[in-house]
PDB file of N, CA and C in Angstrom:
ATOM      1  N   UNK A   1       0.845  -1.170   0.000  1.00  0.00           N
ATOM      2  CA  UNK A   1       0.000   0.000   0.000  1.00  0.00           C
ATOM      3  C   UNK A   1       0.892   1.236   0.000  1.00  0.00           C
ATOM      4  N   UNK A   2       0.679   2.112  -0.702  1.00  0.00           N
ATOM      5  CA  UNK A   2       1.718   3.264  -1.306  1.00  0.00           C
ATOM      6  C   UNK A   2       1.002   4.382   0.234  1.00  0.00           C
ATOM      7  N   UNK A   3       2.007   5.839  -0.136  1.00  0.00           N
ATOM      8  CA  UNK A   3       1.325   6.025   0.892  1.00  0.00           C
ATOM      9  C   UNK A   3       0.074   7.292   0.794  1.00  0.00           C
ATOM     10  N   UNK A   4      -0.087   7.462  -0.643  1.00  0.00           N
ATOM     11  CA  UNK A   4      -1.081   8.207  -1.025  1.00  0.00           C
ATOM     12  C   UNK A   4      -2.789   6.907  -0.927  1.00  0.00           C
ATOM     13  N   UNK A   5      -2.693   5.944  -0.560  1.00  0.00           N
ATOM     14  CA  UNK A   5      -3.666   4.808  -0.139  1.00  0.00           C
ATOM     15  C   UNK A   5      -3.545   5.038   1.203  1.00  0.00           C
ATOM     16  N   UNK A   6      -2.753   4.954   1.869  1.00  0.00           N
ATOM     17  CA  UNK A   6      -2.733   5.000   3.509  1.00  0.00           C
ATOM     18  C   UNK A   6      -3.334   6.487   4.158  1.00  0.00           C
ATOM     19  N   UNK A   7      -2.719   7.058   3.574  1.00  0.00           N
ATOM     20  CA  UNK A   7      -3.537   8.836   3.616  1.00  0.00           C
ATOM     21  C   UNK A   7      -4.786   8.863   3.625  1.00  0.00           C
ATOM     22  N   UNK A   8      -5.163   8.279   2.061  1.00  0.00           N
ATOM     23  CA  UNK A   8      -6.795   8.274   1.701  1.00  0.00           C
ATOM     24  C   UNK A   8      -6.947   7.251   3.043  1.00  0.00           C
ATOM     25  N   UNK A   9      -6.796   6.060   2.905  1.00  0.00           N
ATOM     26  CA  UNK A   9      -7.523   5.266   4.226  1.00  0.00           C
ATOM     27  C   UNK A   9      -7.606   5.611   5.584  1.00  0.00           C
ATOM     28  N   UNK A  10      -6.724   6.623   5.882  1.00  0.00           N
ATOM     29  CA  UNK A  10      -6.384   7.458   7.245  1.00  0.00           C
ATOM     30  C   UNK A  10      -7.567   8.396   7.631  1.00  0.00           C
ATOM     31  N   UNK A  11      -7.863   9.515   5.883  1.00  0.00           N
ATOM     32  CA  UNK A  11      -8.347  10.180   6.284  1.00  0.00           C
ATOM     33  C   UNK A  11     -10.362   9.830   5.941  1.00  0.00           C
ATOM     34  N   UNK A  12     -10.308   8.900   5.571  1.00  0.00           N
ATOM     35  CA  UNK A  12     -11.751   7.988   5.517  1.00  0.00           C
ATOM     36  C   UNK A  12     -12.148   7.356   6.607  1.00  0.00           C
ATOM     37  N   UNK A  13     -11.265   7.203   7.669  1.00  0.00           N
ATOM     38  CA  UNK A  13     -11.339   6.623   8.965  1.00  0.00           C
ATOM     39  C   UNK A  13     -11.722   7.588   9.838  1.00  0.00           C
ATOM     40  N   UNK A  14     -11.370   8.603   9.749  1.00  0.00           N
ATOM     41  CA  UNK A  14     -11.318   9.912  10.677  1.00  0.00           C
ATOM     42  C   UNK A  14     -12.864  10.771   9.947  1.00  0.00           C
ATOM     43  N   UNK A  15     -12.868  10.708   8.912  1.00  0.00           N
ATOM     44  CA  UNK A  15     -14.454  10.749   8.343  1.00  0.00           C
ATOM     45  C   UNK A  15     -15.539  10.259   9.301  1.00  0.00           C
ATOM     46  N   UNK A  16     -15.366   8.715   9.560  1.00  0.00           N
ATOM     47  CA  UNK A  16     -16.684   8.028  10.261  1.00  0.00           C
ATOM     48  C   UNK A  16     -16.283   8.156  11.398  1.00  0.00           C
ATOM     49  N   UNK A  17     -15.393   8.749  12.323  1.00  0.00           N
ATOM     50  CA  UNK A  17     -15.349   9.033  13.481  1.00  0.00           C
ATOM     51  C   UNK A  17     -16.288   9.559  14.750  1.00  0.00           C
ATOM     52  N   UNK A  18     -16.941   9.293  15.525  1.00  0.00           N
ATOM     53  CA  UNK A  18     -17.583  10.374  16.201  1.00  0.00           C
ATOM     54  C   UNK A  18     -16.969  11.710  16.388  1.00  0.00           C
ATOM     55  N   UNK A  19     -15.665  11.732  16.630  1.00  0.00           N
ATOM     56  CA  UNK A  19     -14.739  13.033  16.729  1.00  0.00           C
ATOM     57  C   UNK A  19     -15.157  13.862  15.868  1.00  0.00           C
ATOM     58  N   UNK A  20     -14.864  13.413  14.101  1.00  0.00           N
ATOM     59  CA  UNK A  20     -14.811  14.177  13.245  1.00  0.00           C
ATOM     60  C   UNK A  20     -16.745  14.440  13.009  1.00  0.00           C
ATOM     61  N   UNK A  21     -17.714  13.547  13.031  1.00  0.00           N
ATOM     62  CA  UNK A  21     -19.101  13.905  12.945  1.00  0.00           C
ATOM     63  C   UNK A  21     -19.271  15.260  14.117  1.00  0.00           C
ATOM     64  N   UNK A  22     -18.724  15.856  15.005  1.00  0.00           N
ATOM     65  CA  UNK A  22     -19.241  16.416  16.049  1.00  0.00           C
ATOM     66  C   UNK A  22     -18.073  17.532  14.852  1.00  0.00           C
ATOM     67  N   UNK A  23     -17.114  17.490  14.525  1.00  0.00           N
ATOM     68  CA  UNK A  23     -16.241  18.647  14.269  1.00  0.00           C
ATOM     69  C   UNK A  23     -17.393  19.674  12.629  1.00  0.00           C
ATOM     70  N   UNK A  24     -17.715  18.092  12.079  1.00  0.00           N
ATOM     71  CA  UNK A  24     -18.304  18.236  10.485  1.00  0.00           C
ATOM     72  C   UNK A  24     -19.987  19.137  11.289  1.00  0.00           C
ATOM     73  N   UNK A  25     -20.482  18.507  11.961  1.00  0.00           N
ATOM     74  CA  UNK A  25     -21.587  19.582  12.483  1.00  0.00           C
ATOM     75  C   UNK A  25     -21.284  20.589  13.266  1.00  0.00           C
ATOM     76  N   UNK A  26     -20.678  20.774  13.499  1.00  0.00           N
ATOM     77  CA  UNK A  26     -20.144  22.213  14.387  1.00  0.00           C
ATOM     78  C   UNK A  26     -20.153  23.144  13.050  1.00  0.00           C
ATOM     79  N   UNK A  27     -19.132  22.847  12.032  1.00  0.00           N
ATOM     80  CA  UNK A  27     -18.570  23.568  11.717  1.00  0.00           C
ATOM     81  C   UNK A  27     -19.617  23.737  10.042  1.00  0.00           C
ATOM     82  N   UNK A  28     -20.827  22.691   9.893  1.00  0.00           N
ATOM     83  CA  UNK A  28     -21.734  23.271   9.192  1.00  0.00           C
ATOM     84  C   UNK A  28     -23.155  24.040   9.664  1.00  0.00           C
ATOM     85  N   UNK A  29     -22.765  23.701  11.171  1.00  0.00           N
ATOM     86  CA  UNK A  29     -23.827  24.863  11.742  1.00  0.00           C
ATOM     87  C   UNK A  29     -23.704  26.197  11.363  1.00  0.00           C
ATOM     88  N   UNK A  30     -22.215  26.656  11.490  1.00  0.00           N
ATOM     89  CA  UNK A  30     -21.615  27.812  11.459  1.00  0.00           C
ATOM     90  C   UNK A  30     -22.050  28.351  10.549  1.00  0.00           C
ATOM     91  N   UNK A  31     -21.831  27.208   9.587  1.00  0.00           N
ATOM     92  CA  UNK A  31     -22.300  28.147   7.926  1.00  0.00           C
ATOM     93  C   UNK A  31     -23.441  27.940   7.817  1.00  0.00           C
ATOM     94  N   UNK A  32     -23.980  27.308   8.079  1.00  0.00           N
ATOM     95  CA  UNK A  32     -25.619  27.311   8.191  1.00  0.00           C
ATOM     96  C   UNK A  32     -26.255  28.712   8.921  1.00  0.00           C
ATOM     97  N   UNK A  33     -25.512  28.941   9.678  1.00  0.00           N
ATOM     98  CA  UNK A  33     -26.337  30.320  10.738  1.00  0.00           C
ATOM     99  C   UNK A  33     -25.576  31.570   9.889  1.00  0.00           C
ATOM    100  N   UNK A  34     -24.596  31.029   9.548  1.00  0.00           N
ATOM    101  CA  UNK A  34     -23.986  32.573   8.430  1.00  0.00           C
ATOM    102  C   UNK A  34     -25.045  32.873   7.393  1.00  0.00           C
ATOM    103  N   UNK A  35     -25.271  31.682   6.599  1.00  0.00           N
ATOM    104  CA  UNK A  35     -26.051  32.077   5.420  1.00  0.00           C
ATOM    105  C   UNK A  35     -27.101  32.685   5.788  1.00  0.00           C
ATOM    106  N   UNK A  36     -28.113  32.143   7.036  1.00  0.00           N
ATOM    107  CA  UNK A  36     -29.322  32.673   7.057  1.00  0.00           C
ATOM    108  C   UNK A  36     -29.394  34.091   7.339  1.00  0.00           C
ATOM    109  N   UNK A  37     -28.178  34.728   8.128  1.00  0.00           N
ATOM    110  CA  UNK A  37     -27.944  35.579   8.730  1.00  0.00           C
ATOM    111  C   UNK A  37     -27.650  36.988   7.208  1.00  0.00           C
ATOM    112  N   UNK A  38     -27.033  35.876   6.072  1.00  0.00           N
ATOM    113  CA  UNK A  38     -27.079  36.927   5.361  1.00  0.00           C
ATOM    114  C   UNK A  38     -27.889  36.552   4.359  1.00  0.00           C
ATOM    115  N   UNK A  39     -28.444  35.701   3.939  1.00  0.00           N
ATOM    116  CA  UNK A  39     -29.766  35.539   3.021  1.00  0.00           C
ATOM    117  C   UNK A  39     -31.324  35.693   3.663  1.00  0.00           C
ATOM    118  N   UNK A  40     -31.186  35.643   5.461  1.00  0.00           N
ATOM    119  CA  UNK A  40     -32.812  36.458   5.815  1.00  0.00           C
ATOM    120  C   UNK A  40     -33.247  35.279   6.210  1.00  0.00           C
ATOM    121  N   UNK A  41     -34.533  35.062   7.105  1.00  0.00           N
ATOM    122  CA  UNK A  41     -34.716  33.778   7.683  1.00  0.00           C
ATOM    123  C   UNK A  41     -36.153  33.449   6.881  1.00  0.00           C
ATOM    124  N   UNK A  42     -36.304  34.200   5.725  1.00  0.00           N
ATOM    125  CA  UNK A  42     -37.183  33.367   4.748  1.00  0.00           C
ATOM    126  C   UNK A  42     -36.585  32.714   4.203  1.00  0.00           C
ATOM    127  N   UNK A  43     -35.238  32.414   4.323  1.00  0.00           N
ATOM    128  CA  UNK A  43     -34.585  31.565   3.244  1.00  0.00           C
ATOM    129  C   UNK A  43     -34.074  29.993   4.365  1.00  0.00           C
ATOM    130  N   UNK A  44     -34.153  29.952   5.706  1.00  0.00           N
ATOM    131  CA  UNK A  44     -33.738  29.099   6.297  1.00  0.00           C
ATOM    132  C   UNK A  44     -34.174  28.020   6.377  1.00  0.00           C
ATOM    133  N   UNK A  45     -35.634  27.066   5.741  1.00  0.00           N
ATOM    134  CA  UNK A  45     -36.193  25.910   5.293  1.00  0.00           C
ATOM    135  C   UNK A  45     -34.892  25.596   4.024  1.00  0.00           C
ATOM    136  N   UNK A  46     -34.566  26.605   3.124  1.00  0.00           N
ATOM    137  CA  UNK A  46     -33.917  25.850   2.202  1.00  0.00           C
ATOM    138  C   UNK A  46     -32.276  25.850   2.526  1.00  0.00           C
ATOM    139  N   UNK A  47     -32.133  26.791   3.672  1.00  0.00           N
ATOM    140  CA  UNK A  47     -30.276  26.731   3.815  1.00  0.00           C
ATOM    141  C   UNK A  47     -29.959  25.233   4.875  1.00  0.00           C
ATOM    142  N   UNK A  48     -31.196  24.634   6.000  1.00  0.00           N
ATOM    143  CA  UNK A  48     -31.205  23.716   6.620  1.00  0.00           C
ATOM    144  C   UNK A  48     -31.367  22.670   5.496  1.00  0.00           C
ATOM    145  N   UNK A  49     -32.065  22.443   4.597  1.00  0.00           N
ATOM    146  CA  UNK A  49     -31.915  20.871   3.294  1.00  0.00           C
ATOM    147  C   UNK A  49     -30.826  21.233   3.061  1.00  0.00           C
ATOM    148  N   UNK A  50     -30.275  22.314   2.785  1.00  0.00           N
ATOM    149  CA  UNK A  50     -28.890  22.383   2.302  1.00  0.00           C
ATOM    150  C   UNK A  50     -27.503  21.731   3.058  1.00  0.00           C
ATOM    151  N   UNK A  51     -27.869  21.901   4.034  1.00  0.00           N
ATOM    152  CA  UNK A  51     -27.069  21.660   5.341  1.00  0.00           C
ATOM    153  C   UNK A  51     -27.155  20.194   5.731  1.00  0.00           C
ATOM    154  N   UNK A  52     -28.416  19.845   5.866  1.00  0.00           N
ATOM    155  CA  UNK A  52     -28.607  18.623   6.347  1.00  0.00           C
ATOM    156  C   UNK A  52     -28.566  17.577   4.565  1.00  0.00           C
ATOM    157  N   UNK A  53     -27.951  17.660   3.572  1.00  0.00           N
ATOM    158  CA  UNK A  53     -27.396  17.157   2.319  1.00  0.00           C
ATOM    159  C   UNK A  53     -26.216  17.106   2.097  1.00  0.00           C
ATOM    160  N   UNK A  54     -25.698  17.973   2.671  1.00  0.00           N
ATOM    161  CA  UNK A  54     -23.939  18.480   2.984  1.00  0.00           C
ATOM    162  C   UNK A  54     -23.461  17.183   4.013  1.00  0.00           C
ATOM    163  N   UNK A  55     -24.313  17.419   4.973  1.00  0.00           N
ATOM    164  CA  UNK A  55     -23.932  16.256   6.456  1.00  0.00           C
ATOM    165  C   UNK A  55     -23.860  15.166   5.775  1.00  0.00           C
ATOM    166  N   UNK A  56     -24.681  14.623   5.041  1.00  0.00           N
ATOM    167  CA  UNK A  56     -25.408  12.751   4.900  1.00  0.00           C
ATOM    168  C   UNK A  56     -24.386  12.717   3.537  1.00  0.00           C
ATOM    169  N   UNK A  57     -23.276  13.559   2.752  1.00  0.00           N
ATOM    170  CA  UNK A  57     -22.575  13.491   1.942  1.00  0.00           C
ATOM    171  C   UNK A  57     -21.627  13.591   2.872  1.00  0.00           C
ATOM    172  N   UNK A  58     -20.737  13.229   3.614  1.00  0.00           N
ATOM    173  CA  UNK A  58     -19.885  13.760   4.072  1.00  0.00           C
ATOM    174  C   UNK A  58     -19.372  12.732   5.221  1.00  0.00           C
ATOM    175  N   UNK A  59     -20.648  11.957   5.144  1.00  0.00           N
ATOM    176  CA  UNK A  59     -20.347  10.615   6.466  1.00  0.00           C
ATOM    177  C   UNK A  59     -21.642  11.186   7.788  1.00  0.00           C
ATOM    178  N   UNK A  60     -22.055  12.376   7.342  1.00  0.00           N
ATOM    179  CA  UNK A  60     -23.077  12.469   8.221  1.00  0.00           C
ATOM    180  C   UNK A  60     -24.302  11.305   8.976  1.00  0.00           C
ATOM    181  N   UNK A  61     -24.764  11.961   9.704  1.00  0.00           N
ATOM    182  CA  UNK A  61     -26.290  10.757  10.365  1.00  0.00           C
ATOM    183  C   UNK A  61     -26.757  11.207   9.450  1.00  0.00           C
ATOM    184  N   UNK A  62     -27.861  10.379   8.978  1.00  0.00           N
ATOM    185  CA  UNK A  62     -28.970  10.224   7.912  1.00  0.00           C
ATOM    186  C   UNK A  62     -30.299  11.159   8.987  1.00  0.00           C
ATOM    187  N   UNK A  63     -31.378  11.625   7.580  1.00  0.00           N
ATOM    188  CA  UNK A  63     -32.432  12.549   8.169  1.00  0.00           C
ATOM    189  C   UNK A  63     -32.876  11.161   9.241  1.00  0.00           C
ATOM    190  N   UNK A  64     -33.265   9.879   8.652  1.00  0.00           N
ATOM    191  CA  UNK A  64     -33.811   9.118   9.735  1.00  0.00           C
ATOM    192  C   UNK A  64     -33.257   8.930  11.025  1.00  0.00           C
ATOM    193  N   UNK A  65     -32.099   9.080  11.434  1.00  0.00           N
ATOM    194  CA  UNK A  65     -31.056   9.026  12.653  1.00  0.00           C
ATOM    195  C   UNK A  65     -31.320  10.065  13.070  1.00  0.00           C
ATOM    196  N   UNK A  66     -31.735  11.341  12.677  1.00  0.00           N
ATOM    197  CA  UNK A  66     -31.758  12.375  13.209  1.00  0.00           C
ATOM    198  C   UNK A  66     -33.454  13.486  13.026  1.00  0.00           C
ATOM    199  N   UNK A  67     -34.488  12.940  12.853  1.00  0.00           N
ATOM    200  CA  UNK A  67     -35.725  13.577  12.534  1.00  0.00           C
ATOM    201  C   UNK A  67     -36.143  15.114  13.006  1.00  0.00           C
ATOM    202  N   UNK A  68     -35.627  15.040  13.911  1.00  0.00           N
ATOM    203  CA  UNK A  68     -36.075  16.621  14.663  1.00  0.00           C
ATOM    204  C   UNK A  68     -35.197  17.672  14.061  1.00  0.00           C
ATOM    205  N   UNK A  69     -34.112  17.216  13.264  1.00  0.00           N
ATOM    206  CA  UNK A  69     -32.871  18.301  12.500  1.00  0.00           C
ATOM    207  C   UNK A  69     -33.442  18.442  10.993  1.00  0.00           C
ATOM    208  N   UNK A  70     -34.539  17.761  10.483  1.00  0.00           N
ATOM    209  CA  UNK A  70     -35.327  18.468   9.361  1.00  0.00           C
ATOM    210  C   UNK A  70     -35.972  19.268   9.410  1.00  0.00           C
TER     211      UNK A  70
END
């Protein structure tokens, strides 16, 4: 295994982490509360699908793991 495979497998591990799921929602809350903050909170039904599509691409919990965050 070369070590551009060990990297990728390193950093795919640290993906499904609980560590990194708590770092990946922290840090799309952020932008989640930025956008609304500058697109207006008529726009926050569509910046949260946005957000919660970002998560479940990314190694996120699925909407079903998480229902009350739709």
């Amino acid at each position: 295994m070369g070590f551009l495979d060990e990297a990728k497998k390193k950093a795919e591990d640290f993906l499904k982490s609980d560590k990194a799921e708590e770092q990946t929602d922290q840090v799309l809350d952020k932008a989640a509360d930025l956008a609304k903050d500058k697109l207006g909170q008529d726009k926050a039904d569509q910046v949260d699908k946005v957000r919660n599509a970002i998560d479940d691409k990314i190694g996120g919990q699925s909407a079903a793991d998480n229902p009350d965050e739709q």
